[in-house]
Protein backbone atom coordinates (compact mmCIF):
# COMPACT_ATOMS: atom_id res chain seq x y z
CA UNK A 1 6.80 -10.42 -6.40
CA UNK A 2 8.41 -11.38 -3.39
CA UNK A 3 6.61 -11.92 0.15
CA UNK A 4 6.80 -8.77 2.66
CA UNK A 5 9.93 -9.13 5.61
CA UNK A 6 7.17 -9.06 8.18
CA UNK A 7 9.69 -9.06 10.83
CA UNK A 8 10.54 -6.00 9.67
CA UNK A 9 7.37 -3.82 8.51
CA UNK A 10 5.50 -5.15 11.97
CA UNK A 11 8.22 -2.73 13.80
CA UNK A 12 6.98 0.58 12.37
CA UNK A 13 4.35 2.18 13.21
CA UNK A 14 5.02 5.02 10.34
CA UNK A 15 5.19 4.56 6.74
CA UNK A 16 4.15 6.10 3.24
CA UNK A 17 0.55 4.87 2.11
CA UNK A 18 1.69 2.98 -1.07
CA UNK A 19 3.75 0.79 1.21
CA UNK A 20 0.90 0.28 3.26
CA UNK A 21 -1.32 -0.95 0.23
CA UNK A 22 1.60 -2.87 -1.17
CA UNK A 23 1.78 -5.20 2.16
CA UNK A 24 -1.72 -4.83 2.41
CA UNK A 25 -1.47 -7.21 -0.31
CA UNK A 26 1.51 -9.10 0.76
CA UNK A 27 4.16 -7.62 -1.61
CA UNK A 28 7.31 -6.66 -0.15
CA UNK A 29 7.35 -2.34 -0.46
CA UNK A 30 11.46 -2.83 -1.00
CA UNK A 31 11.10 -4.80 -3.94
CA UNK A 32 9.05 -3.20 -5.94
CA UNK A 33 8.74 0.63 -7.40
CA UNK A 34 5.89 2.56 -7.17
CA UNK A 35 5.86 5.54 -9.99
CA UNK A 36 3.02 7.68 -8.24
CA UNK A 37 1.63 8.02 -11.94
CA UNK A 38 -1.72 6.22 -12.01
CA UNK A 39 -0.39 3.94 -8.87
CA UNK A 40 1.69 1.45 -11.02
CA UNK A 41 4.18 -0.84 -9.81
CA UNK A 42 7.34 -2.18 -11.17
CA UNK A 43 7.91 -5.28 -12.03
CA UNK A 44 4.41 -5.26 -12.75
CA UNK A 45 2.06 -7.95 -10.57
CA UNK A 46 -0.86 -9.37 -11.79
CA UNK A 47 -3.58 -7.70 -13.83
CA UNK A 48 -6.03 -8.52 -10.91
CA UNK A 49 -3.58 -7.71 -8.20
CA UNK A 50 -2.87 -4.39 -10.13
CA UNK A 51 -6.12 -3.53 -10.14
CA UNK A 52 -6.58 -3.88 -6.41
CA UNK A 53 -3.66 -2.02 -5.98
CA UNK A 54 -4.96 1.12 -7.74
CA UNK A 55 -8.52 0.55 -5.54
CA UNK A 56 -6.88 0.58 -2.41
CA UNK A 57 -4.33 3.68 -3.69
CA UNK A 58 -7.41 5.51 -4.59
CA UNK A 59 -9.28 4.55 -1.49
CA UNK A 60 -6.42 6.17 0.67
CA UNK A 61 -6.44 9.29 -1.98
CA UNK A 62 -10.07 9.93 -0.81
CA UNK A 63 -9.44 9.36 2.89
CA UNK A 64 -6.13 11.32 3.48
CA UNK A 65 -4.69 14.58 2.59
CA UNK A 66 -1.83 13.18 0.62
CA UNK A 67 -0.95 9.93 -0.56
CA UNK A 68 2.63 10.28 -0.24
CA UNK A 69 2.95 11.43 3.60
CA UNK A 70 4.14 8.54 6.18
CA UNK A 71 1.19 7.27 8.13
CA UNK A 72 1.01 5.21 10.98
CA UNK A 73 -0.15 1.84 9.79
CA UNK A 74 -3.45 2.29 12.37
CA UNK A 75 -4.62 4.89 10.53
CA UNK A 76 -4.40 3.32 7.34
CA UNK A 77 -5.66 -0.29 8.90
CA UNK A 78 -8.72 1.80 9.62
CA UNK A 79 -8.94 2.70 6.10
CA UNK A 80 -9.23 -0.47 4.95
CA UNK A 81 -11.14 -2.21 7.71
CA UNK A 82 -14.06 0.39 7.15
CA UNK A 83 -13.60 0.80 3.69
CA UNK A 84 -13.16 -2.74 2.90
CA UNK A 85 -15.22 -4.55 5.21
């Protein structure tokens, strides 16, 4: 999996949640796939890093009206931060 182009995602302010979760745990969004069919990712990362993956897709499920709307990344920082904490 390669390493998110920080440079890059710090810029925006508004992106889709499962991009969000991806660099939330440092996997570049652009070099991956996400299916939207039980959260999986292509090429597929490790079974433990998978599993987080799902966690935190589900976590945003709960909190947000739909996981495939862009969201600013503050909104889904705050996610995590209380969630995750």
């Amino acid at each position: 999996m390669k390493k998110p182009d920080w440079d890059f995602w710090i810029e925006l302010d508004r992106m889709e949640a499962w991009k969000a979760v991806a660099l939330s745990l440092n996997i570049e969004p652009d070099s991956v796939k996400f299916s939207g069919i039980g959260y999986l990712l292509t090429p597929t990362p490790s079974p433990d890093t998978a599993s987080l993956f799902n966690k935190r897709c589900r976590l945003l499920e709960a909190n947000i009206t739909n996981e495939f709307q862009i969201y600013s990344m503050s909104v889904l920082l705050a996610v995590f931060e209380r969630r995750l904490a």
